[in-house]
N, C-alpha and C. Protein backbone atom coordinates (compact mmCIF):
# COMPACT_ATOMS: atom_id res chain seq x y z
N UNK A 1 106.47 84.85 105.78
CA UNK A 1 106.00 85.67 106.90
C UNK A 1 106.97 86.83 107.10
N UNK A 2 106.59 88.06 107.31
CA UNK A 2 106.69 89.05 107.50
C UNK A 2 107.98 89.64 109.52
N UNK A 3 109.14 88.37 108.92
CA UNK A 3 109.67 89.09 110.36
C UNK A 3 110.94 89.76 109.94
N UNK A 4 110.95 90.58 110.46
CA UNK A 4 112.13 91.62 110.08
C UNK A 4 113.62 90.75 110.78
N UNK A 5 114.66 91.26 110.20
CA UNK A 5 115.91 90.57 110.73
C UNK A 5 116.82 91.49 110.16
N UNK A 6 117.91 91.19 110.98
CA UNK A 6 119.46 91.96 110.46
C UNK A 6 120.46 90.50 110.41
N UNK A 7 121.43 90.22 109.17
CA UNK A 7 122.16 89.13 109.46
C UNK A 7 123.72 90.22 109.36
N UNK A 8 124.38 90.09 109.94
CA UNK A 8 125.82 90.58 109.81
C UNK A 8 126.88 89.36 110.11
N UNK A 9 128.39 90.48 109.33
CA UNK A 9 129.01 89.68 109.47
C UNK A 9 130.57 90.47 110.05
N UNK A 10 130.98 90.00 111.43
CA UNK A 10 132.41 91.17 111.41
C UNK A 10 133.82 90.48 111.31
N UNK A 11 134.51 91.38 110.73
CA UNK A 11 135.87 90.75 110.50
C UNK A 11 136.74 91.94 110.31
N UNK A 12 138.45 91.42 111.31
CA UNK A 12 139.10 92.39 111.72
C UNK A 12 138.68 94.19 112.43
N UNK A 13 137.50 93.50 113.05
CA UNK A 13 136.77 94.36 114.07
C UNK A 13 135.70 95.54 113.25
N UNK A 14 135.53 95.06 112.14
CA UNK A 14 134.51 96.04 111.37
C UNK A 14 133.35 95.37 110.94
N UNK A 15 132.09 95.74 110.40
CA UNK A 15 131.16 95.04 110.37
C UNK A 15 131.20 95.29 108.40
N UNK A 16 131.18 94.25 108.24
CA UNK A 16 131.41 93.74 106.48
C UNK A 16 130.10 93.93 105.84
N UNK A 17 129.28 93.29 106.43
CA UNK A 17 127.53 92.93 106.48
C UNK A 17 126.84 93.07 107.49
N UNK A 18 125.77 94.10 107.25
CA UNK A 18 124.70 94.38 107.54
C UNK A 18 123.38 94.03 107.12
N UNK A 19 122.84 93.31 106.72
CA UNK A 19 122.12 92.76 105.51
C UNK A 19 120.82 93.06 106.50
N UNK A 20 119.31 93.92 105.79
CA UNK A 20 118.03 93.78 106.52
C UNK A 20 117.49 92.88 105.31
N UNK A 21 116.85 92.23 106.20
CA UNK A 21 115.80 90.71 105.78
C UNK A 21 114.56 91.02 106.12
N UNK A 22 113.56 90.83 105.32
CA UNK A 22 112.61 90.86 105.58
C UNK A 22 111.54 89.71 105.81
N UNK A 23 111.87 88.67 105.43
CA UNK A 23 111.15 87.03 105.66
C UNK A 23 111.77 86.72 106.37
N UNK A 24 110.77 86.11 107.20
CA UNK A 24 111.36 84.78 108.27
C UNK A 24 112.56 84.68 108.92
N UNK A 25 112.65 85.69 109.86
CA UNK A 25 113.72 86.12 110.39
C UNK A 25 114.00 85.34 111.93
N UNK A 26 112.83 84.56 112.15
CA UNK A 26 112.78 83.45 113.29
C UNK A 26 114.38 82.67 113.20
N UNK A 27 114.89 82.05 114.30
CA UNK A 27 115.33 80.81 114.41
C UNK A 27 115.27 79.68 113.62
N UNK A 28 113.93 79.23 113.50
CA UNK A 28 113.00 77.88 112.81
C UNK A 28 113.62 78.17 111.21
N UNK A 29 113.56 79.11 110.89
CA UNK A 29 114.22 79.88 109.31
C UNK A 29 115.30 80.59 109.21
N UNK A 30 115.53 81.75 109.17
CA UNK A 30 116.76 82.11 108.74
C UNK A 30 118.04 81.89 109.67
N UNK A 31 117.62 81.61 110.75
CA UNK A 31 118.52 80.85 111.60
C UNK A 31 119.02 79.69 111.18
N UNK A 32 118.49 78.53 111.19
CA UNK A 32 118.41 77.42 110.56
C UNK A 32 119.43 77.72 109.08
N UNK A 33 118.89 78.37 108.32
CA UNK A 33 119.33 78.86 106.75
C UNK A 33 120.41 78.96 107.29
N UNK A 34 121.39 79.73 108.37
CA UNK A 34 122.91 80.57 108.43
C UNK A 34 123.44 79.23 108.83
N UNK A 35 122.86 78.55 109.94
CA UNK A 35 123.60 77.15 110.59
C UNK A 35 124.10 76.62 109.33
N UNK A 36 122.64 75.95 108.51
CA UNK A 36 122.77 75.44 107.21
C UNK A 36 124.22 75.85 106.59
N UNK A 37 124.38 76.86 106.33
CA UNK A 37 125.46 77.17 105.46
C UNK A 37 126.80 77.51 106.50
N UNK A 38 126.53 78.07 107.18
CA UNK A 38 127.86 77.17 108.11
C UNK A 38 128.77 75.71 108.37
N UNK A 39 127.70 75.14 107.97
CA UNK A 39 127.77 73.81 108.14
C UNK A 39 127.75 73.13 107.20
N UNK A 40 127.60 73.00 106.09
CA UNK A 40 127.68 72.18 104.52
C UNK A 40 128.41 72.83 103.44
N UNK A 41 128.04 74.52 103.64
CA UNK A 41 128.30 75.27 102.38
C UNK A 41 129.66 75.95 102.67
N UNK A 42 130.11 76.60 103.41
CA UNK A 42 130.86 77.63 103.53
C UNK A 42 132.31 76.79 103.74
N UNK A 43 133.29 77.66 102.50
CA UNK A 43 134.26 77.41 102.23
C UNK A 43 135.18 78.46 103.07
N UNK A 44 135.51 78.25 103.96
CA UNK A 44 135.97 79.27 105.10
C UNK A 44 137.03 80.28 104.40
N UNK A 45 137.89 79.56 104.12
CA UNK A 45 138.95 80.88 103.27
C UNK A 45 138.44 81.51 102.02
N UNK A 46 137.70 80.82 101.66
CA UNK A 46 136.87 81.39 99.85
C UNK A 46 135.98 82.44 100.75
N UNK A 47 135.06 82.39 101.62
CA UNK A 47 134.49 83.16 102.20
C UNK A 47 134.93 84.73 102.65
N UNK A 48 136.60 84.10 103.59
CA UNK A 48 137.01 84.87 104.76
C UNK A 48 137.89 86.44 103.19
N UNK A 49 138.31 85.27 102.18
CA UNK A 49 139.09 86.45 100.98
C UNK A 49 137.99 87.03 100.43
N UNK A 50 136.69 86.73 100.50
CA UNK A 50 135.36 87.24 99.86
C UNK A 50 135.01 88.53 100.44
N UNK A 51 135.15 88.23 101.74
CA UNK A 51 134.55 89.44 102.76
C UNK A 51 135.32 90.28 102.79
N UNK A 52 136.84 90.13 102.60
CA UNK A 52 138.07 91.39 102.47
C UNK A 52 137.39 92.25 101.07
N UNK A 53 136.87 91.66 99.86
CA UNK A 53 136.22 92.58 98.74
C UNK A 53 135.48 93.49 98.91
N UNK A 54 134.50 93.14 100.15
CA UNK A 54 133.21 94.10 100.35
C UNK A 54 133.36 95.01 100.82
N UNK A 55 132.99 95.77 100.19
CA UNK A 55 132.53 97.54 101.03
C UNK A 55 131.18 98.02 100.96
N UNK A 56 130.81 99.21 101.93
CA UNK A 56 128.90 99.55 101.69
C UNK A 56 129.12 100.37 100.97
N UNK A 57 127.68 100.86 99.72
CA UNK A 57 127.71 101.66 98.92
C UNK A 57 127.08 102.79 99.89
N UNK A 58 127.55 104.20 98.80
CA UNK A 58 127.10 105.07 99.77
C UNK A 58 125.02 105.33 99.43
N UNK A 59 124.48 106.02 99.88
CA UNK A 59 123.67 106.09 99.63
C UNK A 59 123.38 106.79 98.03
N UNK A 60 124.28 107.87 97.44
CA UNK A 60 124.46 108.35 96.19
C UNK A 60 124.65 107.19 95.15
N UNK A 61 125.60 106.60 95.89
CA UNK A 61 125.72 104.92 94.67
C UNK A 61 124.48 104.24 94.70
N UNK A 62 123.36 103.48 95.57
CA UNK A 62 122.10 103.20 95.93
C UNK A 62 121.36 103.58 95.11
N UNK A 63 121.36 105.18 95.56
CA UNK A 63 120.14 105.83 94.43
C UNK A 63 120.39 105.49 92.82
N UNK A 64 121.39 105.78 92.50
CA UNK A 64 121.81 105.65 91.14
C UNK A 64 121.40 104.30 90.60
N UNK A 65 121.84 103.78 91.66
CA UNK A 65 121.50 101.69 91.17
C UNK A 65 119.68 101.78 90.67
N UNK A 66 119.10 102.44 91.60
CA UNK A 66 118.00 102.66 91.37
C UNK A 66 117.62 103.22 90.29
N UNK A 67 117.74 104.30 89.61
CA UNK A 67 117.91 105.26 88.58
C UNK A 67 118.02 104.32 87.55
N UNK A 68 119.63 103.74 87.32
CA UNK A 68 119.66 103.28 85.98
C UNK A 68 118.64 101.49 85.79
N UNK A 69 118.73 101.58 87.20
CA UNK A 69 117.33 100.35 86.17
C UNK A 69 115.82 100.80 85.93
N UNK A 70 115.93 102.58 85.90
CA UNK A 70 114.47 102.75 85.99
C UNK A 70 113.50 103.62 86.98
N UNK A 71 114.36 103.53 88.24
CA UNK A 71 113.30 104.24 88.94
C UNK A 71 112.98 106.11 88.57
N UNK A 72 112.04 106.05 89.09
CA UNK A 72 111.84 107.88 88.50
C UNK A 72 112.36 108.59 89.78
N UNK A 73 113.71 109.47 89.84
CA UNK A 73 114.23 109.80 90.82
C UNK A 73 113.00 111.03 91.74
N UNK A 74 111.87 111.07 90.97
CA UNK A 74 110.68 112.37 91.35
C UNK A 74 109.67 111.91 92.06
N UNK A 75 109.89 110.27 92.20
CA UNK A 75 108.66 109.42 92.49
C UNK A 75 109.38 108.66 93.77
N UNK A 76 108.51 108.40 94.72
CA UNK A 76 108.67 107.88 95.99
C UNK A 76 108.42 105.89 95.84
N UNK A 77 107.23 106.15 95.07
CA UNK A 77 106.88 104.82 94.71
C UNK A 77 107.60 104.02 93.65
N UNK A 78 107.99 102.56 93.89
CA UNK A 78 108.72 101.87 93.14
C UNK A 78 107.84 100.99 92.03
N UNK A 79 107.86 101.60 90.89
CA UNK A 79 106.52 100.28 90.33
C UNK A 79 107.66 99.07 89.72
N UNK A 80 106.86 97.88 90.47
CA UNK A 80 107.05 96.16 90.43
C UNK A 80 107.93 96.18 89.41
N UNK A 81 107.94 96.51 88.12
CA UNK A 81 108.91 95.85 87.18
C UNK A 81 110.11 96.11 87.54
N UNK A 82 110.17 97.66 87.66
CA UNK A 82 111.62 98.44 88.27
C UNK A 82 112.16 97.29 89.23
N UNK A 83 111.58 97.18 90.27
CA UNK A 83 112.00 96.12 91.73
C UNK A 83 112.49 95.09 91.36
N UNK A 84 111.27 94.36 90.48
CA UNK A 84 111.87 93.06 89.87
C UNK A 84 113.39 92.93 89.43
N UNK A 85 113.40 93.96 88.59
CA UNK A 85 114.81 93.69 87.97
C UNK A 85 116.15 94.32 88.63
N UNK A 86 115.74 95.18 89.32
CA UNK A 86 116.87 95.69 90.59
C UNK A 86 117.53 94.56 91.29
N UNK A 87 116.16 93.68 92.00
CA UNK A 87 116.57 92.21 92.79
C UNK A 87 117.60 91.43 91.71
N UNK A 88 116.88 91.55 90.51
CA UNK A 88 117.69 90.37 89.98
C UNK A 88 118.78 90.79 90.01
N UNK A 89 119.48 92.19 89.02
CA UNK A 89 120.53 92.50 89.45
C UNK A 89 121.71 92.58 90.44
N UNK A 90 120.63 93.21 91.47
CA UNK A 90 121.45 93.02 92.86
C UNK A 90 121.16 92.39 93.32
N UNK A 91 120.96 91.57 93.63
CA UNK A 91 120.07 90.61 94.66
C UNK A 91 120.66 90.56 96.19
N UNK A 92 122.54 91.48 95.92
CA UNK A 92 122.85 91.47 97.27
C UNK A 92 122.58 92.82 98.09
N UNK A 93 121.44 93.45 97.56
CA UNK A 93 120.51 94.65 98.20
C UNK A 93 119.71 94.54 98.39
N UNK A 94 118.69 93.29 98.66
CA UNK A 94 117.33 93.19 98.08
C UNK A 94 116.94 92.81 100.06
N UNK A 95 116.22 93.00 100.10
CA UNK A 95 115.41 92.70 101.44
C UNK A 95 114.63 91.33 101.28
N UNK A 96 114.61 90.81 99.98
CA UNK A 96 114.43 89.63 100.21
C UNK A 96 115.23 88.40 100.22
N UNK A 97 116.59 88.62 100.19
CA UNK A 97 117.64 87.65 99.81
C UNK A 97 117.63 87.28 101.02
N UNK A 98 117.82 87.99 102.21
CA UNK A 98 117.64 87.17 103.63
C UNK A 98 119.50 86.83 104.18
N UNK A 99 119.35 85.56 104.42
CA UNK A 99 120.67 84.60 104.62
C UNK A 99 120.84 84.25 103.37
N UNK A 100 120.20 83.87 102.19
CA UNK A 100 120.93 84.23 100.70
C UNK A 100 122.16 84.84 100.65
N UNK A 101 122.38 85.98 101.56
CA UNK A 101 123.42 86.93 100.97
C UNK A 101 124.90 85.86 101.40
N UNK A 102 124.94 85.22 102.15
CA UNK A 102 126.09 84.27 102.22
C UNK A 102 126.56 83.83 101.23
N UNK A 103 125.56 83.06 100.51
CA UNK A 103 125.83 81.86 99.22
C UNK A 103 126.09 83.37 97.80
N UNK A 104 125.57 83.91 98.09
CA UNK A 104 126.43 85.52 97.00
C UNK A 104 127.72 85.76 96.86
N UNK A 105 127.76 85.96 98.30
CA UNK A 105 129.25 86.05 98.70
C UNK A 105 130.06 85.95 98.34
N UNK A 106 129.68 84.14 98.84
CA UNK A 106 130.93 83.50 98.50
C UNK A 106 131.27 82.50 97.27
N UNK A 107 130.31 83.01 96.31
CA UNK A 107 130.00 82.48 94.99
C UNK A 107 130.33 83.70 94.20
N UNK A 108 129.94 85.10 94.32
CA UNK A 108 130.75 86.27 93.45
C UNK A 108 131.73 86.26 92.51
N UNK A 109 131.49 86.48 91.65
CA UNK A 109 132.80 86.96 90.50
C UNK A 109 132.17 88.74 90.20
N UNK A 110 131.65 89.15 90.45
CA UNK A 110 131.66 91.10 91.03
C UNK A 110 132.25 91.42 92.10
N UNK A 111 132.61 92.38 91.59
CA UNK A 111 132.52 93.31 93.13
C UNK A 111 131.27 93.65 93.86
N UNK A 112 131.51 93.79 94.98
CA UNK A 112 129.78 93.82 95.72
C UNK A 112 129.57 94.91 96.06
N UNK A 113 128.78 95.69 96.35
CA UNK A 113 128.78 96.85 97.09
C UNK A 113 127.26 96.75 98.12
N UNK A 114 127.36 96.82 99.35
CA UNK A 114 126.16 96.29 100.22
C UNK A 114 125.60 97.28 100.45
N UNK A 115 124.30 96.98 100.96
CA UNK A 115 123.75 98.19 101.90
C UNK A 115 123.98 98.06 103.44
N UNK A 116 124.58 98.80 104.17
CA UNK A 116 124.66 99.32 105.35
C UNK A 116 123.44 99.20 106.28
N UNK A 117 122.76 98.44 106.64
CA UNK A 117 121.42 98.54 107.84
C UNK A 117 121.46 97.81 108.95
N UNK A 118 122.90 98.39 109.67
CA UNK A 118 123.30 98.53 110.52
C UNK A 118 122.52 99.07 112.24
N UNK A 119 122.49 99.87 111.84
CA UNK A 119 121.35 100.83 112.70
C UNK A 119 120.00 99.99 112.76
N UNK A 120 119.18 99.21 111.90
CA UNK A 120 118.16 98.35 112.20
C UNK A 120 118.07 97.68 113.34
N UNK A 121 119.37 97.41 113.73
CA UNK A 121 119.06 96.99 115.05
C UNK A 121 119.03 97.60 116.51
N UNK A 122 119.14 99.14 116.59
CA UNK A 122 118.33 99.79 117.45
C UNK A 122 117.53 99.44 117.43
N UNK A 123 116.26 99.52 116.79
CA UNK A 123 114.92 99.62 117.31
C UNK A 123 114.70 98.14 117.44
N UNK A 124 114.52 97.54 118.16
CA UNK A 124 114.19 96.22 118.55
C UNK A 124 112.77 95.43 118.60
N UNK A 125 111.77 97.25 118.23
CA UNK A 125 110.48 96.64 117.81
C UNK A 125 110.56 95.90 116.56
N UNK A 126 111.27 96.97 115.48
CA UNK A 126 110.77 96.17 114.34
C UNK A 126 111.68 95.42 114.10
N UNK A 127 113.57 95.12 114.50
CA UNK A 127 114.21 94.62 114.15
C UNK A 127 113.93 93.17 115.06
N UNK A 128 113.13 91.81 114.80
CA UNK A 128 112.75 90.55 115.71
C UNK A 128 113.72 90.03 116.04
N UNK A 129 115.03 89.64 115.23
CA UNK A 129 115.79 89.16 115.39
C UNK A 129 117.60 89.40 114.24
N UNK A 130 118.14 88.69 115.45
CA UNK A 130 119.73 89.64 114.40
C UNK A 130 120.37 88.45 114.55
N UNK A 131 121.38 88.03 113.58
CA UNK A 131 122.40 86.95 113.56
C UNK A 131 124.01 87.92 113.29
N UNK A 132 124.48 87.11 114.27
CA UNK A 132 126.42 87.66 113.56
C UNK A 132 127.33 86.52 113.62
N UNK A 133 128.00 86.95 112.08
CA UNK A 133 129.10 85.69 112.26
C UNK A 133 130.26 86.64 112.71
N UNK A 134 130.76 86.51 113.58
CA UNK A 134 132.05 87.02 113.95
C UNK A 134 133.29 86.64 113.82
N UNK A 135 133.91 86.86 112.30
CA UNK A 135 135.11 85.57 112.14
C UNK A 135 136.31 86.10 113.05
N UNK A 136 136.29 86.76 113.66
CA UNK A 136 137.60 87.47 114.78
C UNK A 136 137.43 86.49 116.39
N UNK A 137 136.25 86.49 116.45
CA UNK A 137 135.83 85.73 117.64
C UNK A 137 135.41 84.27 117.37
N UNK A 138 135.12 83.86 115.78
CA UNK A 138 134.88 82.71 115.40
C UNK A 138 133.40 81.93 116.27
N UNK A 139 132.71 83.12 115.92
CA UNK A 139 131.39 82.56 116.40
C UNK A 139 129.96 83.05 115.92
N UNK A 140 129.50 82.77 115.89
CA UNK A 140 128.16 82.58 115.44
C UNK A 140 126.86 82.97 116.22
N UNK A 141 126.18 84.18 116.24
CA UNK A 141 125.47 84.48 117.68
C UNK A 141 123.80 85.65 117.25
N UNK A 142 123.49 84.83 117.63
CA UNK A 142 122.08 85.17 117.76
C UNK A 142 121.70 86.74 118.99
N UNK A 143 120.77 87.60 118.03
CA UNK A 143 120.03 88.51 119.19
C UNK A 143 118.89 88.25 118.75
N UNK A 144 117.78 89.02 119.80
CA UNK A 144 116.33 88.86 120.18
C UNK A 144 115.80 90.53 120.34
N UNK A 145 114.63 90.72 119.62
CA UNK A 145 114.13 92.02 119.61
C UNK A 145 113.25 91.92 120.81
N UNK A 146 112.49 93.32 120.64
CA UNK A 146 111.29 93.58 121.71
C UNK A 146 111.77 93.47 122.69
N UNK A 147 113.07 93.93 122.93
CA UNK A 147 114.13 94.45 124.29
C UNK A 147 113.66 95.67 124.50
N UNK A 148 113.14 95.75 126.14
CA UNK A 148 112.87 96.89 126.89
C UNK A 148 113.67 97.16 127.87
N UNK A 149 114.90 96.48 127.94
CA UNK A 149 115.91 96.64 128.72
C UNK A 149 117.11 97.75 127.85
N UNK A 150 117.59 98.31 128.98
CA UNK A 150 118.68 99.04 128.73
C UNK A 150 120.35 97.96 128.52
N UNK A 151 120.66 97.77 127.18
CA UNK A 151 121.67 96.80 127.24
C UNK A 151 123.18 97.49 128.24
N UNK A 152 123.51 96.30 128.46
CA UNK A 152 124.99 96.48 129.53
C UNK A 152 126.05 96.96 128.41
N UNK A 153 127.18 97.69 128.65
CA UNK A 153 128.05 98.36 128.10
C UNK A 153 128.76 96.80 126.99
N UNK A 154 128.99 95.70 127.58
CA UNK A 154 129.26 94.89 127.07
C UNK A 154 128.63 94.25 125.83
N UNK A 155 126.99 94.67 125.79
CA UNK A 155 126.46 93.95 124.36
C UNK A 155 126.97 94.57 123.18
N UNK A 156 126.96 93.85 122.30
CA UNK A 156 127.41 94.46 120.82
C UNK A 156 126.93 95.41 120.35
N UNK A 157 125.55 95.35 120.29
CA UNK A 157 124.91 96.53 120.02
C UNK A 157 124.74 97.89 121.08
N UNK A 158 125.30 97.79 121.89
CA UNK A 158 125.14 99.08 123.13
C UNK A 158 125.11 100.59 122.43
N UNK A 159 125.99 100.48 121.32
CA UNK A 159 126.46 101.50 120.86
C UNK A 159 125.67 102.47 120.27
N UNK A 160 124.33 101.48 119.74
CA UNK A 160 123.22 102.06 119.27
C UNK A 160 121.83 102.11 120.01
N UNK A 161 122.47 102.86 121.25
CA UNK A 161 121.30 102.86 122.22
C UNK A 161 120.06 103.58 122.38
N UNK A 162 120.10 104.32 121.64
CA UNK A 162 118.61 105.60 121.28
C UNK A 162 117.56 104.71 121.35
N UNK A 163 116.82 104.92 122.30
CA UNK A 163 115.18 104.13 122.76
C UNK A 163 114.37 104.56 121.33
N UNK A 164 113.87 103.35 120.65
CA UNK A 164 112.68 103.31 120.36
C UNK A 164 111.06 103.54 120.88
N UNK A 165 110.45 104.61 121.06
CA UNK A 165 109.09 104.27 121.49
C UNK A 165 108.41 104.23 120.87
N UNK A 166 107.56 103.26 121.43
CA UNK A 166 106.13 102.40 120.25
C UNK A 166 105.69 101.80 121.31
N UNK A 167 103.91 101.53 121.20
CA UNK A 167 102.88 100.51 121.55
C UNK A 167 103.10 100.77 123.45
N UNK A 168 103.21 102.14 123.51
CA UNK A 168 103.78 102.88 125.01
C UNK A 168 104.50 102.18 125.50
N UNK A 169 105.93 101.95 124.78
CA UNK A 169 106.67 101.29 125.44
C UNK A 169 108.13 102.00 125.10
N UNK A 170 109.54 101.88 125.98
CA UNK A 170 110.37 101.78 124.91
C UNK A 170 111.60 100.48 124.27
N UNK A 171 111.66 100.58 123.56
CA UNK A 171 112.25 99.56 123.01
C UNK A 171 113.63 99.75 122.52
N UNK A 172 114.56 99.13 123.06
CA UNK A 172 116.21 99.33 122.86
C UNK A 172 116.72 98.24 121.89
N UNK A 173 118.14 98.58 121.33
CA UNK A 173 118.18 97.73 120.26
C UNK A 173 118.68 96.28 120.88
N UNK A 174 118.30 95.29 120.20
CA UNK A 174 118.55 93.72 120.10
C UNK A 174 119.60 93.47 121.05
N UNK A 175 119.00 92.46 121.66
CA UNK A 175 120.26 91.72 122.58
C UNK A 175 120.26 90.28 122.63
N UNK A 176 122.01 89.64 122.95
CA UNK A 176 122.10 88.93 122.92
C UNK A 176 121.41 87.67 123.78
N UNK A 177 121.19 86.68 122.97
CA UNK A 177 120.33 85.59 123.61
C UNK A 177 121.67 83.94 123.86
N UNK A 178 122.62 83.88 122.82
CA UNK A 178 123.34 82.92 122.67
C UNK A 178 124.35 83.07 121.53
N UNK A 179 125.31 82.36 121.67
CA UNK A 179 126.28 82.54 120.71
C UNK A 179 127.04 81.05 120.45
N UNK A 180 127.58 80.25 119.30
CA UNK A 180 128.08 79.39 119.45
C UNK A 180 129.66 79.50 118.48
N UNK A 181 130.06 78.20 119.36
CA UNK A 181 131.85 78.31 118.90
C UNK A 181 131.71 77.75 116.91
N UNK A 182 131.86 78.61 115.91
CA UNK A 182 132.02 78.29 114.27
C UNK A 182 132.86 76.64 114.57
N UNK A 183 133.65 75.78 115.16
CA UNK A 183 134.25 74.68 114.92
C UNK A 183 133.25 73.81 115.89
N UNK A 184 132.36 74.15 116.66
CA UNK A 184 131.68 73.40 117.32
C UNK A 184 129.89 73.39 117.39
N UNK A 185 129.70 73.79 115.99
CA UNK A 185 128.10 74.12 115.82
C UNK A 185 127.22 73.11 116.42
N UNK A 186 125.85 73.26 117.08
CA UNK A 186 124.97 72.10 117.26
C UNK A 186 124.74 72.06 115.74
N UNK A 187 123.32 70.55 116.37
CA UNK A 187 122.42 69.96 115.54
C UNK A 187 121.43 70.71 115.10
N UNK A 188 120.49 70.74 114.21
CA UNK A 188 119.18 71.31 114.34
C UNK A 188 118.40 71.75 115.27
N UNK A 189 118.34 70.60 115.54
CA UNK A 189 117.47 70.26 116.81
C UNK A 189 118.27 70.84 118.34
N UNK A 190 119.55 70.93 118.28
CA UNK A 190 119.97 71.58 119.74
C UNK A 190 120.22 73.09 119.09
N UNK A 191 120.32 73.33 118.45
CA UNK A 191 120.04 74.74 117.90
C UNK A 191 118.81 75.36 117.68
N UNK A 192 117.70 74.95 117.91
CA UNK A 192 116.75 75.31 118.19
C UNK A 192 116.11 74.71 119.41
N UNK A 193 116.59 73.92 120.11
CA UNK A 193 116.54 73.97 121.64
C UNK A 193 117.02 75.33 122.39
N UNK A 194 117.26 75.69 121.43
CA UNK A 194 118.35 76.93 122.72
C UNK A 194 117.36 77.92 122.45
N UNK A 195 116.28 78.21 121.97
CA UNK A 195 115.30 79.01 122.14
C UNK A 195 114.02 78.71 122.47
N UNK A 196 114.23 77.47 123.13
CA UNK A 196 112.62 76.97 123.61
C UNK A 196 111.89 77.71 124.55
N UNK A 197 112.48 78.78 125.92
CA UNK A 197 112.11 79.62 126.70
C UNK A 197 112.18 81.49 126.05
């Protein structure tokens, strides 16, 4: 299913990952998926020396990635094979890797170079939902789109406050709904209690 998401990740007060997702960007899923690997997979220092590697490519590096597997720099449209093999390549650019991009990470023997979609979470129409691991604050925290509120100076995202309008409305970027302590994660099930309202 078709829900848009942003998963990030910040450390020593910068944002490492920006990752846009395009599947199942609910709670029930890619939520679930980040807990998941919080919780079984993630090798905290293999991770925390992983994320010191990463930097975003610029958009000139992007295009090029594009280029040499193929795309026609004259053409707007991507034909399928090109895509196919871009993902495989990168798969840590791909809009479909999702919460994937964790287990990349921190499994890598490359250097990574990310995409930046950062800014996705202004618009809060299309961005449904956002996850951040915050290893400075050591927590783990969920936002919620289709915010028509003006966020308080204090949300994370404040910074990117330019109103979205759509569907005569306007729509501000993602705000926080909950956040939990990384050494004290719930269950499944109380982790998705916390969005029953």
């Amino acid at each position: 299913m078709g829900t848009r998401h942003l998963i990030c990740v910040v450390k020593n007060g910068e944002y490492k990952v920006a990752q846009y997702g395009q599947w199942d960007g609910q709670p029930s899923e890619q939520g679930e998926n980040i807990l998941d690997f919080l919780q079984n997979e993630m090798d905290k220092t293999k991770f925390e020396n992983q994320i010191d590697t990463l930097s975003f490519a610029t958009e000139e590096e992007l295009k090029q990635m594009w280029i040499d597997e193929g795309k026609d720099p004259n053409e707007k449209l991507i034909p399928i094979e090109v895509s196919e093999k871009f993902k495989e390549l990168y798969p840590e650019n791909s809009k479909d890797t999702c919460s994937g991009i964790f287990q990349i990470i921190q499994n890598s023997n490359k250097e990574l170079k990310l995409t930046n979609s950062l800014n996705f979470a202004s618009n809060s129409l299309a961005c449904e939902w956002a996850y951040v691991i915050d290893l400075d604050k050591n927590t783990f925290e969920v936002y919620k789109g289709y915010n028509k509120e003006v966020l308080a100076a204090n949300e994370r995202f404040y910074s990117v406050q330019e109103p979205y309008v759509g569907l005569n409305a306007s729509f501000y970027p993602v705000k926080h709904i909950i956040s939990f302590d990384l050494d004290d994660l719930p269950n499944e099930e109380e982790f998705l209690g916390s969005f029953e309202n």
